[in-house]
Protein backbone atom coordinates (compact mmCIF):
# COMPACT_ATOMS: atom_id res chain seq x y z
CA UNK A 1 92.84 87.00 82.14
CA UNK A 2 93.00 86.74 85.99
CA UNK A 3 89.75 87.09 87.63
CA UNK A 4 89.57 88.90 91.04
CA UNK A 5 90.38 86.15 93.00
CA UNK A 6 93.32 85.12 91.30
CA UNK A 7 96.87 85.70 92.40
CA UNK A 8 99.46 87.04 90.33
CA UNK A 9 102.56 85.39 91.02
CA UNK A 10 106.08 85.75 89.29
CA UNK A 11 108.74 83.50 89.16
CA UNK A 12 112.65 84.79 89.27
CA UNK A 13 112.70 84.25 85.04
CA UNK A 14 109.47 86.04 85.29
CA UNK A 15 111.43 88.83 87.04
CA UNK A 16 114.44 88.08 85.16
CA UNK A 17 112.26 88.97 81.33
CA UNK A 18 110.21 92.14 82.83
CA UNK A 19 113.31 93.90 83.96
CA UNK A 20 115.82 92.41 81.49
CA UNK A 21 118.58 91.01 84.58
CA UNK A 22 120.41 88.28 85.14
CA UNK A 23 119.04 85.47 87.41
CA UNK A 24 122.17 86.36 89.91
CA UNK A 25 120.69 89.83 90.25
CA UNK A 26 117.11 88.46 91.19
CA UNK A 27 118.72 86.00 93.73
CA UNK A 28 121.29 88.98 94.70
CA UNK A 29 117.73 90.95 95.59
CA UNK A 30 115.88 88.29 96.99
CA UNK A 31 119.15 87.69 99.73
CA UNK A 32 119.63 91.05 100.23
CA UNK A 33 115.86 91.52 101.21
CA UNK A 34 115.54 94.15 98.30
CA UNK A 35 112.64 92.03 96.67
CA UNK A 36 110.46 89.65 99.02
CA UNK A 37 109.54 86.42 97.82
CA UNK A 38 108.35 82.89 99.16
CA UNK A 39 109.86 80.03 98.93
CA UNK A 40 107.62 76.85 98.03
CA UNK A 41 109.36 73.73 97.69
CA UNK A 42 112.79 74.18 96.59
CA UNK A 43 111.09 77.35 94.04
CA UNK A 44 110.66 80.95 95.22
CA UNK A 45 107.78 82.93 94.16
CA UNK A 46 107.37 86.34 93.75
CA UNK A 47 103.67 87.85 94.33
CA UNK A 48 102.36 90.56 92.62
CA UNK A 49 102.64 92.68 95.41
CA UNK A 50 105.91 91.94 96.65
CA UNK A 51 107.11 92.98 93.31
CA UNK A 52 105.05 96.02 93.02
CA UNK A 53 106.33 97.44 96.40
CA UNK A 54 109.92 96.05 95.05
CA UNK A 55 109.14 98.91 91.70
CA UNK A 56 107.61 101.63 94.21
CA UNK A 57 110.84 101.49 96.14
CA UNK A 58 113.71 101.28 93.70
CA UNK A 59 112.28 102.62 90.72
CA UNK A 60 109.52 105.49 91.37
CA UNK A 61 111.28 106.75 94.71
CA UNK A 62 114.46 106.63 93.21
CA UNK A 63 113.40 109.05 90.50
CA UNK A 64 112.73 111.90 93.64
């Protein structure tokens, strides 16, 4: 359970399982400036919110 003050961060194979794509997509996304992310180290994260605006855009707006 994450408690209030706990980020939710994804990871691409994070992405990759929830929307059932291939890591090439996420990457393809994360270049492309489709899907935000931040890169720690040599890994890229994905926040919680980053990846909800990512759903708003190209999912729910999409359907309009």
């Amino acid at each position: 359970m994450v408690t209030p003050n706990e980020k939710v961060v994804y990871t691409v194979d994070d992405i990759m399982e929830i929307l059932s794509v291939k890591r090439t997509t996420v990457h393809k996304w994360i270049k492309e400036g489709e899907l935000k992310a931040v890169k720690i180290g040599r890994m890229l994260r994905i926040p919680k919110e980053f990846y909800d605006e990512f759903m708003r855009k190209n999912i729910i707006d999409k359907k309009r």
